[in-house]
PDB file of N, CA and C in Angstrom:
ATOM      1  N   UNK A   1     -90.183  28.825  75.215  1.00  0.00           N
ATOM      2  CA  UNK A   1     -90.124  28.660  76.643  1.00  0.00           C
ATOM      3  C   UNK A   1     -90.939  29.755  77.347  1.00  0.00           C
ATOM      4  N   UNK A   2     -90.660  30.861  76.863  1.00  0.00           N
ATOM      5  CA  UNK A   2     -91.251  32.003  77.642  1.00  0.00           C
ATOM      6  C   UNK A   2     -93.061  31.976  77.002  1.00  0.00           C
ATOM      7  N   UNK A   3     -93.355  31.502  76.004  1.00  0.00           N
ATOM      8  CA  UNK A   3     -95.121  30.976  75.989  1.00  0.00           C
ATOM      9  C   UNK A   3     -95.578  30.448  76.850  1.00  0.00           C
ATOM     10  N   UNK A   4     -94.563  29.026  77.457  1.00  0.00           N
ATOM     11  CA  UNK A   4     -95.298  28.064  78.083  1.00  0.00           C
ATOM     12  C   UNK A   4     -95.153  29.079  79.621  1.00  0.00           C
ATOM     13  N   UNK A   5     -94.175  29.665  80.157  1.00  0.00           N
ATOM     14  CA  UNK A   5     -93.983  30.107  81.204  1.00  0.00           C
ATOM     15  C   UNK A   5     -95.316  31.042  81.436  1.00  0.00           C
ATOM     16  N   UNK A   6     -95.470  31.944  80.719  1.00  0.00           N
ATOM     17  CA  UNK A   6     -96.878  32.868  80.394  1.00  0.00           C
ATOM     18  C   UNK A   6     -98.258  31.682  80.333  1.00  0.00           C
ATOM     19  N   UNK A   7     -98.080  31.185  79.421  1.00  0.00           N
ATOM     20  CA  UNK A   7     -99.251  29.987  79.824  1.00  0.00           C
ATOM     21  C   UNK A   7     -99.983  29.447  81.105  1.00  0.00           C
ATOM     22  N   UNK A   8     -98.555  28.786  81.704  1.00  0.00           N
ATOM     23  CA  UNK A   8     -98.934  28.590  83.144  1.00  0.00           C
ATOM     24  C   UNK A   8     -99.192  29.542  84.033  1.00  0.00           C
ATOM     25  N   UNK A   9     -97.907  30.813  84.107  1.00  0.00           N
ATOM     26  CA  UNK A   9     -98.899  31.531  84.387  1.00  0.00           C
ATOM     27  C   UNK A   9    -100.562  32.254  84.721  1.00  0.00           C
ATOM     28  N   UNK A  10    -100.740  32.235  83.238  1.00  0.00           N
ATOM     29  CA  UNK A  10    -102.356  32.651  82.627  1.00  0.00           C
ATOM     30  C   UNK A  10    -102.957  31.925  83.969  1.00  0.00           C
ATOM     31  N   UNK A  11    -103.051  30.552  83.367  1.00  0.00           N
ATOM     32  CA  UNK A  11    -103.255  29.197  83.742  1.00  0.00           C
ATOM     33  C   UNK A  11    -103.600  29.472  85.965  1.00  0.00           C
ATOM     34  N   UNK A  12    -102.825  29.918  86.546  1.00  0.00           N
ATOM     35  CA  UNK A  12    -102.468  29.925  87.577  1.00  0.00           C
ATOM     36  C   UNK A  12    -103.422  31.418  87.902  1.00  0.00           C
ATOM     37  N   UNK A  13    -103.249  31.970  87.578  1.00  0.00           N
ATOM     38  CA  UNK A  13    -104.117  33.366  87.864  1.00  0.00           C
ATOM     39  C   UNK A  13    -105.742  33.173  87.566  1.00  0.00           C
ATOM     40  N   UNK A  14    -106.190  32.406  86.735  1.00  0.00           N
ATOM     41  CA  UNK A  14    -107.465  32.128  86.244  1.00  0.00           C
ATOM     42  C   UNK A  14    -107.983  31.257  86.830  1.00  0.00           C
ATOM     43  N   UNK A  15    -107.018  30.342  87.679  1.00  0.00           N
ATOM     44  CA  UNK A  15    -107.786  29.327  88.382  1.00  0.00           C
ATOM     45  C   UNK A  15    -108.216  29.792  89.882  1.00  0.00           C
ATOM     46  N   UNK A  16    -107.029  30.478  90.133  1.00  0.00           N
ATOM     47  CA  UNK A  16    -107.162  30.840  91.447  1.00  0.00           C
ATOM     48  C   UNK A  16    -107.881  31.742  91.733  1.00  0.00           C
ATOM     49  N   UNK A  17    -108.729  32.794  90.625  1.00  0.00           N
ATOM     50  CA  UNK A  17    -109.928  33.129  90.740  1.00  0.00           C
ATOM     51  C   UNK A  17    -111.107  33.495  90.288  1.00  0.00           C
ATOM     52  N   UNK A  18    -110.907  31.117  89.823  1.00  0.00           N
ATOM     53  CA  UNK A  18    -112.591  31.276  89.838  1.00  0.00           C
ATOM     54  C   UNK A  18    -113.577  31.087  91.182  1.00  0.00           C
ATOM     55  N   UNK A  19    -114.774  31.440  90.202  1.00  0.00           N
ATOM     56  CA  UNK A  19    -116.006  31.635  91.527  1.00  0.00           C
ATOM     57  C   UNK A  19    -115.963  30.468  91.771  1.00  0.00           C
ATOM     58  N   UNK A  20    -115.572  29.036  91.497  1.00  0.00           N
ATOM     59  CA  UNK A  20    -115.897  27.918  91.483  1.00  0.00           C
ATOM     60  C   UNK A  20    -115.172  27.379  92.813  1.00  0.00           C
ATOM     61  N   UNK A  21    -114.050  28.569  93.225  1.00  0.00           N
ATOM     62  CA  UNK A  21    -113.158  28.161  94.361  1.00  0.00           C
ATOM     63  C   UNK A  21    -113.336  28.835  95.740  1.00  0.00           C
ATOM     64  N   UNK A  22    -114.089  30.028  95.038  1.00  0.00           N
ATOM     65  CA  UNK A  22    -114.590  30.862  96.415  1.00  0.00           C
ATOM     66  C   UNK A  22    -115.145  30.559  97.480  1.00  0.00           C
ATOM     67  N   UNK A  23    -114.612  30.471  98.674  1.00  0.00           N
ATOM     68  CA  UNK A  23    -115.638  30.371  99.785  1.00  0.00           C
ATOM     69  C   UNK A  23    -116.986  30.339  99.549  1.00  0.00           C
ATOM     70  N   UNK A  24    -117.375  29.831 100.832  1.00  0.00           N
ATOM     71  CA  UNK A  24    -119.076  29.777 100.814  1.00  0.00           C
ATOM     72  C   UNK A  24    -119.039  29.883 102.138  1.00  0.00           C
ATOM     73  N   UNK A  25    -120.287  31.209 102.686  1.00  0.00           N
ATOM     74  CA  UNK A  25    -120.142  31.739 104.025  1.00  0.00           C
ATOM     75  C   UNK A  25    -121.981  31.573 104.509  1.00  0.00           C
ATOM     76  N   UNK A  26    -121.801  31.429 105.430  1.00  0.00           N
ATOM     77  CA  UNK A  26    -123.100  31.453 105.774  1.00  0.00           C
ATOM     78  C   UNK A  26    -123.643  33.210 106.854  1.00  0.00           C
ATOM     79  N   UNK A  27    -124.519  33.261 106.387  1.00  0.00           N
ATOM     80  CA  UNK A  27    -124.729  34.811 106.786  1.00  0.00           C
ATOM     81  C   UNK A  27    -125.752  34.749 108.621  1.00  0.00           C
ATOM     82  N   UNK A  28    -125.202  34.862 109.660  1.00  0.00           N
ATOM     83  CA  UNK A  28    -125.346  34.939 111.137  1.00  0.00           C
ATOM     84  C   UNK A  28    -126.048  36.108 111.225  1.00  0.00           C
ATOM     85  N   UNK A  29    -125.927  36.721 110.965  1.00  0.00           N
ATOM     86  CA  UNK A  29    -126.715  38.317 111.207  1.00  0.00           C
ATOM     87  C   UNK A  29    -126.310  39.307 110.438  1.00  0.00           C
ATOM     88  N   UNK A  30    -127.192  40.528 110.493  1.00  0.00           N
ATOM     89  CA  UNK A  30    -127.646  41.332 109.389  1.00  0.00           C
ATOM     90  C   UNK A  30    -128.083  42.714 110.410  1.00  0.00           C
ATOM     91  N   UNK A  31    -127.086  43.724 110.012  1.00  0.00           N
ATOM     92  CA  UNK A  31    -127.221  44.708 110.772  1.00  0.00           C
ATOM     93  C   UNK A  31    -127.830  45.879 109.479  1.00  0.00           C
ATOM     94  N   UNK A  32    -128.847  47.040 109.474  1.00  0.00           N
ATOM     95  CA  UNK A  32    -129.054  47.778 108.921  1.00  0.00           C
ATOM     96  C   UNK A  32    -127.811  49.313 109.294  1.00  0.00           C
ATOM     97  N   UNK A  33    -127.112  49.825 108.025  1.00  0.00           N
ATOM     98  CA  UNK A  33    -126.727  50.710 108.093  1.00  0.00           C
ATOM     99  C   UNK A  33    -127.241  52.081 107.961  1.00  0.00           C
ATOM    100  N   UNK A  34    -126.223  53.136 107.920  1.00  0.00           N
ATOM    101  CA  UNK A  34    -126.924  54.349 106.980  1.00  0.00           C
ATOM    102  C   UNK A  34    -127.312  54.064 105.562  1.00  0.00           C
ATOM    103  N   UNK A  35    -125.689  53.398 104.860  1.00  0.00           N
ATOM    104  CA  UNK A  35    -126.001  53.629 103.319  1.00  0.00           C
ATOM    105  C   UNK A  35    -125.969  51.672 102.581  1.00  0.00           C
ATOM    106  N   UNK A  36    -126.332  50.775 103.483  1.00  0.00           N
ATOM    107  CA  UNK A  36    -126.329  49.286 103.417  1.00  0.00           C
ATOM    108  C   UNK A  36    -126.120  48.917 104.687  1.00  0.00           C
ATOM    109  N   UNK A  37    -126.335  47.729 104.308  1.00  0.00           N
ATOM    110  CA  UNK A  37    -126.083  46.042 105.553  1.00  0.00           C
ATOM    111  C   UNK A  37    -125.062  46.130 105.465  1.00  0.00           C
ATOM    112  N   UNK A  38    -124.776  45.705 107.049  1.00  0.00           N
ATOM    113  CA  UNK A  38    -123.421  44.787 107.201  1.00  0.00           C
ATOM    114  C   UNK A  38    -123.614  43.632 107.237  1.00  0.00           C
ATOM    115  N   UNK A  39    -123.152  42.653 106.959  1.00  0.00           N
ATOM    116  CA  UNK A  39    -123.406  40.862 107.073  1.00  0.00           C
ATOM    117  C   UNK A  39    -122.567  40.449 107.866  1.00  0.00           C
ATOM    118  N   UNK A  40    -122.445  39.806 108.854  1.00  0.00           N
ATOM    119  CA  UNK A  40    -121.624  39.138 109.543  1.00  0.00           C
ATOM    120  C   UNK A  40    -122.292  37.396 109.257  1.00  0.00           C
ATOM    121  N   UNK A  41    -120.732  37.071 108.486  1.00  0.00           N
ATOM    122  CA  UNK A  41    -120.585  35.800 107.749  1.00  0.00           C
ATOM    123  C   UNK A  41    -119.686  34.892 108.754  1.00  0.00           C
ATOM    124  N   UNK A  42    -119.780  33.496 108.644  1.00  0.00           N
ATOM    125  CA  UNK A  42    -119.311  32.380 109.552  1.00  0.00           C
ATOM    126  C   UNK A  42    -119.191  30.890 108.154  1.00  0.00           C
ATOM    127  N   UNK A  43    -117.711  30.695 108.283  1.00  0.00           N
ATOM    128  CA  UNK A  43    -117.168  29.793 107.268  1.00  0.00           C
ATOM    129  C   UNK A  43    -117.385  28.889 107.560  1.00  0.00           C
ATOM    130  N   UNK A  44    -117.146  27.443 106.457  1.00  0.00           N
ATOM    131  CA  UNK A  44    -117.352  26.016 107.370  1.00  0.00           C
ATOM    132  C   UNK A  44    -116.066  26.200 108.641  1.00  0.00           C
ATOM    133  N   UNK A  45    -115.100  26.577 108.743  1.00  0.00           N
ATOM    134  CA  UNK A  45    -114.159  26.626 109.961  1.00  0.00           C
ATOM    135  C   UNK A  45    -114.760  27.295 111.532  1.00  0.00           C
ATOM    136  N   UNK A  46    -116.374  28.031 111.191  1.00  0.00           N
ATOM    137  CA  UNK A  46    -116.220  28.514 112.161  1.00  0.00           C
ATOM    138  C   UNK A  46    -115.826  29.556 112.572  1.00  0.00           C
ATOM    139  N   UNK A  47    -114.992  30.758 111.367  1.00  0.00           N
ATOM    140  CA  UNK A  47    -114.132  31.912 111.210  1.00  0.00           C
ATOM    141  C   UNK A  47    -115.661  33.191 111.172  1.00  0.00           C
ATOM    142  N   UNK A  48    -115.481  33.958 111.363  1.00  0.00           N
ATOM    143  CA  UNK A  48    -116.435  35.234 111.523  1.00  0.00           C
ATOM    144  C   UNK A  48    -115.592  36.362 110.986  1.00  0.00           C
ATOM    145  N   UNK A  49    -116.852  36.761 109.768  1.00  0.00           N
ATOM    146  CA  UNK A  49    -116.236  37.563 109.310  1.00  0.00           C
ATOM    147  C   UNK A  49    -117.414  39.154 108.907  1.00  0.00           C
ATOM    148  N   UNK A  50    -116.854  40.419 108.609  1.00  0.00           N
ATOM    149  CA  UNK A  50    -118.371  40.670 108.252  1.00  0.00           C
ATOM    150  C   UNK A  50    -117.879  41.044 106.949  1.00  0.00           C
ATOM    151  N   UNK A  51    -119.118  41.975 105.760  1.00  0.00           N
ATOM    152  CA  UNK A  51    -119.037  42.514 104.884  1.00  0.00           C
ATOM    153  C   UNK A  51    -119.947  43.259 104.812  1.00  0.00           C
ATOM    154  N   UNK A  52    -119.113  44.666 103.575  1.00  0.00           N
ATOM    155  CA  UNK A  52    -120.832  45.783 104.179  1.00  0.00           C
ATOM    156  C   UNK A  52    -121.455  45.537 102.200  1.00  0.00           C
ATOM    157  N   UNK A  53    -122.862  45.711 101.938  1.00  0.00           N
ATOM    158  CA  UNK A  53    -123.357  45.387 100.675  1.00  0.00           C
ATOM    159  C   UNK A  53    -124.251  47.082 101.050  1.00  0.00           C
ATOM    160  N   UNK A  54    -124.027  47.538  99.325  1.00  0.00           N
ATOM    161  CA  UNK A  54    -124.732  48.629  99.592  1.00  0.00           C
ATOM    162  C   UNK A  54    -124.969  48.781  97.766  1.00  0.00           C
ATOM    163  N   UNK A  55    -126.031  49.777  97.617  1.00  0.00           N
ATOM    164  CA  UNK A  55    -125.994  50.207  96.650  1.00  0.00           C
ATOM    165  C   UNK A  55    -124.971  50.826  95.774  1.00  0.00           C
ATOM    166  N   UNK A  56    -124.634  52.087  96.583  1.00  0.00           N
ATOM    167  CA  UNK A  56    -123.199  52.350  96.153  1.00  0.00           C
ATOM    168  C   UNK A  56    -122.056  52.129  95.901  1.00  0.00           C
ATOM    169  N   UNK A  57    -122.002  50.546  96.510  1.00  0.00           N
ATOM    170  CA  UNK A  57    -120.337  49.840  96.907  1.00  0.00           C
ATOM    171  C   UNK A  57    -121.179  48.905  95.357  1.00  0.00           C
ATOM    172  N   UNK A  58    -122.186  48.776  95.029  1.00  0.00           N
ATOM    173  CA  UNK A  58    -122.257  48.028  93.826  1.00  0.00           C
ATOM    174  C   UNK A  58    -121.991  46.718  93.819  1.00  0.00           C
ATOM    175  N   UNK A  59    -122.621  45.904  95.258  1.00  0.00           N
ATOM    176  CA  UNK A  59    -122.417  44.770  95.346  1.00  0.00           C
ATOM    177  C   UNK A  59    -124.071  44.232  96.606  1.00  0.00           C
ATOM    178  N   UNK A  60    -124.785  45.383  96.197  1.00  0.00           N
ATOM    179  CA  UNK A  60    -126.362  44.740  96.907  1.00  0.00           C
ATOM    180  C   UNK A  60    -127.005  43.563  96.510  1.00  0.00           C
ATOM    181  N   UNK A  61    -127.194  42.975  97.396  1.00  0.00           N
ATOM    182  CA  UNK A  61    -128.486  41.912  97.186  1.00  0.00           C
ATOM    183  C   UNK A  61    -129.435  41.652  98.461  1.00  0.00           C
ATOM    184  N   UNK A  62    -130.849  40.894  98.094  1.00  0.00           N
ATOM    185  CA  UNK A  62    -131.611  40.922  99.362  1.00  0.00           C
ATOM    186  C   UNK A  62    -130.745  39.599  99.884  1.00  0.00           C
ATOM    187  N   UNK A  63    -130.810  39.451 100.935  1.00  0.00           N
ATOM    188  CA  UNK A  63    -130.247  38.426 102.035  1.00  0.00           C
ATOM    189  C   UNK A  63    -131.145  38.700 103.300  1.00  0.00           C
ATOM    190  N   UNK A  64    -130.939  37.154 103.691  1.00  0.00           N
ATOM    191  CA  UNK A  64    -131.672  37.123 105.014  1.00  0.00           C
ATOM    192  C   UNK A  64    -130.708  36.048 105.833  1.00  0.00           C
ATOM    193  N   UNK A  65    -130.743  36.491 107.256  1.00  0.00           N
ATOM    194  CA  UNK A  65    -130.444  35.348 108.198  1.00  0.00           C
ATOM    195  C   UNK A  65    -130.598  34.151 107.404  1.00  0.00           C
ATOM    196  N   UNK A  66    -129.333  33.273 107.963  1.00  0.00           N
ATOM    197  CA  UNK A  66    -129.566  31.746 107.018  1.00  0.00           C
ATOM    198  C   UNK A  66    -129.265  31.890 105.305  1.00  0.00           C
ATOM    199  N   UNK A  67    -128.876  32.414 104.606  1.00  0.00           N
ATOM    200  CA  UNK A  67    -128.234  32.600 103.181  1.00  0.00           C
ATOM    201  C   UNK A  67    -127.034  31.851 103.176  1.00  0.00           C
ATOM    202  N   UNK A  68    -126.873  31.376 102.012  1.00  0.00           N
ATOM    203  CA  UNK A  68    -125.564  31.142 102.270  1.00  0.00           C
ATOM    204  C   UNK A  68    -125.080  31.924 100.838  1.00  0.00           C
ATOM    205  N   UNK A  69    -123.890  32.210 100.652  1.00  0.00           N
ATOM    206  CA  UNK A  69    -123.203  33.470  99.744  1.00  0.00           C
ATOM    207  C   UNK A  69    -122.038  32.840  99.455  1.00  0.00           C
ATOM    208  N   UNK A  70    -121.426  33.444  98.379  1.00  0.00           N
ATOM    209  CA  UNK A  70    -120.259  33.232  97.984  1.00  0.00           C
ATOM    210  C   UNK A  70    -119.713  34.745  97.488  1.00  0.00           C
ATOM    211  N   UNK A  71    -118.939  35.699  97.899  1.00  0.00           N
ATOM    212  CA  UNK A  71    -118.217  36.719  97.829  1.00  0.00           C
ATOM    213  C   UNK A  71    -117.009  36.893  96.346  1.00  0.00           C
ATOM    214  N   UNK A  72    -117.237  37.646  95.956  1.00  0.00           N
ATOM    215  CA  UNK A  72    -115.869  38.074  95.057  1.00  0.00           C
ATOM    216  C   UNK A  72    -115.120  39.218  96.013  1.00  0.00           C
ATOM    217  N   UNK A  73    -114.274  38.455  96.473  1.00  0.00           N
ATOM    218  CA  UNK A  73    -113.043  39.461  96.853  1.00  0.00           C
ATOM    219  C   UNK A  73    -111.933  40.285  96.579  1.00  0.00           C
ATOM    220  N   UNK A  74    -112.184  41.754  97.145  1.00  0.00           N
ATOM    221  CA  UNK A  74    -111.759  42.544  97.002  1.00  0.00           C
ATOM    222  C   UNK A  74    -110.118  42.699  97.387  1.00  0.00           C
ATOM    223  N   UNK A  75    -110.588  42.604  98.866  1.00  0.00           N
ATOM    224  CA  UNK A  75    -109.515  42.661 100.090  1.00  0.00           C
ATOM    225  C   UNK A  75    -109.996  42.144 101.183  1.00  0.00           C
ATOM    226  N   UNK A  76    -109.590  41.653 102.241  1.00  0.00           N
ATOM    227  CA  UNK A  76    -109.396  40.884 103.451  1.00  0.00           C
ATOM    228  C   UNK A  76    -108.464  41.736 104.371  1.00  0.00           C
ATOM    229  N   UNK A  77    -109.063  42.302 105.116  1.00  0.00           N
ATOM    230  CA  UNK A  77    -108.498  43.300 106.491  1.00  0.00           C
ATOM    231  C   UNK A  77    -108.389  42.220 107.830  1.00  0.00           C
ATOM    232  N   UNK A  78    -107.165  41.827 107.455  1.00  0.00           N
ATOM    233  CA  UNK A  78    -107.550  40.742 109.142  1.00  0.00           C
ATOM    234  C   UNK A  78    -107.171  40.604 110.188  1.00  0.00           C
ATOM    235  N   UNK A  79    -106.631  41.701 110.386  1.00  0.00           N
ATOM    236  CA  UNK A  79    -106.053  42.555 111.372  1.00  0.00           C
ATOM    237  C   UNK A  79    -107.157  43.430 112.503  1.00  0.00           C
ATOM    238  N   UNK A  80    -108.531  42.844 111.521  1.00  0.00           N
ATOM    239  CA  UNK A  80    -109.865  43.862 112.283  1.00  0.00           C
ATOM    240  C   UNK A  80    -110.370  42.318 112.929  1.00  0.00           C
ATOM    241  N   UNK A  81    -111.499  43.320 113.915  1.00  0.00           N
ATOM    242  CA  UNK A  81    -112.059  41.958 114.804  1.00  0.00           C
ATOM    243  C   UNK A  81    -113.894  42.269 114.604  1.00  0.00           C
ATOM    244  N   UNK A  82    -114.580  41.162 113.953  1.00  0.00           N
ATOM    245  CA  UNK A  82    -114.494  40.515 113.276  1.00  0.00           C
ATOM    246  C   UNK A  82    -113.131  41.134 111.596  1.00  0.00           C
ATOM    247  N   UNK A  83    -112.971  39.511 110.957  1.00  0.00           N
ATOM    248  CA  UNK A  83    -112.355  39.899 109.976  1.00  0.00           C
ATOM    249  C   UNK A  83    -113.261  40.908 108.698  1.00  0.00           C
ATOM    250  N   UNK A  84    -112.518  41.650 108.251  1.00  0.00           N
ATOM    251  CA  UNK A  84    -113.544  42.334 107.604  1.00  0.00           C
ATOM    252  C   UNK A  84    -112.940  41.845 105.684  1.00  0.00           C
ATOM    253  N   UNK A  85    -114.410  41.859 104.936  1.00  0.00           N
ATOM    254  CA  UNK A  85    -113.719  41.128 103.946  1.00  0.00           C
ATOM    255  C   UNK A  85    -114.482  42.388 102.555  1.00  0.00           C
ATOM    256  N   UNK A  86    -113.742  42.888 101.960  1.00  0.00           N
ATOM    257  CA  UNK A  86    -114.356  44.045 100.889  1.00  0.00           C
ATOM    258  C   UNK A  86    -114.533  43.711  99.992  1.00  0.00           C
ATOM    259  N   UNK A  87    -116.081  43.170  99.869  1.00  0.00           N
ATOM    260  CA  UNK A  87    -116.234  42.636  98.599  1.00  0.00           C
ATOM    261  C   UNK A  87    -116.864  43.064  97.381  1.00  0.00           C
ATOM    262  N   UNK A  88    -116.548  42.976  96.079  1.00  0.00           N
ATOM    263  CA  UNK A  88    -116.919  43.404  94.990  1.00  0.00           C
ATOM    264  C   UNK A  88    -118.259  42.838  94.658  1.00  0.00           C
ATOM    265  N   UNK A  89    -118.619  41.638  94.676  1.00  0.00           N
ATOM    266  CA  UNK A  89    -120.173  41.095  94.962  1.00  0.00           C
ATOM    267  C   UNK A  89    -120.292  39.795  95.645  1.00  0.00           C
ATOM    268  N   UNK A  90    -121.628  39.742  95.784  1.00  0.00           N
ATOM    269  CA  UNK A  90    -122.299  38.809  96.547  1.00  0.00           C
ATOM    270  C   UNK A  90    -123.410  38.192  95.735  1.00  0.00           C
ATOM    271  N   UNK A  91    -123.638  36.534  96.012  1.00  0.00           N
ATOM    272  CA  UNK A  91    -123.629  35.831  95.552  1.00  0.00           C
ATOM    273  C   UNK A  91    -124.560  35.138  96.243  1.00  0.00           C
ATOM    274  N   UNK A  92    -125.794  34.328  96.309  1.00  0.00           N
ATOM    275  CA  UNK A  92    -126.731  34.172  97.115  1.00  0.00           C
ATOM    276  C   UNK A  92    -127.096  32.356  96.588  1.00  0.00           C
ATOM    277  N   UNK A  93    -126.430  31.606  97.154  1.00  0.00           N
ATOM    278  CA  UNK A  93    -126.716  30.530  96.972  1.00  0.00           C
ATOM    279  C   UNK A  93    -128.079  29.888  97.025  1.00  0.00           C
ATOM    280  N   UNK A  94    -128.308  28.756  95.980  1.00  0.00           N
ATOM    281  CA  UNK A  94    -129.939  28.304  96.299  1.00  0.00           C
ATOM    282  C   UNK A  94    -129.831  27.139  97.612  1.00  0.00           C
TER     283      UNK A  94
END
């Protein structure tokens, strides 16, 4: 009993994060920082969100206005205005 319980488990944690389920954001603008971009991203809902990509945060890529991305998430601060989303990488759709 306690296999199958762990199973589903497994099962439940692995699905819920694959990349296959992740959002897909479209990138509105692109601010230059000190140490990276910030991206300010817009969901199919319409939701605005930003994220910062930097060398150091170990989640850079080139992006331009019009990208569309898919994020591995960190954390989600959404209590900030825009929502702010900390992501581990970025993902640059064709």
């Amino acid at each position: 009993m306690y296999r199958r319980i762990l199973g589903l488990l497994l099962f439940w944690v692995i699905s819920c994060n694959s990349p296959i389920d992740a959002p897909i954001f479209s990138i509105t603008k692109i601010e230059q920082g000190k140490d990276g971009k910030t991206l300010f991203l817009e969901d199919a809902k319409g939701t605005v969100y930003t994220t910062v990509i930097s060398i150091p945060n170990g989640n850079y890529v080139d992006v331009e206005v019009g990208d569309r991305v898919q994020l591995e998430i960190n954390e989600i601060l959404e209590d900030m205005d825009p929502i702010i989303i900390v992501s581990k990488s970025v993902t640059v759709l064709e």
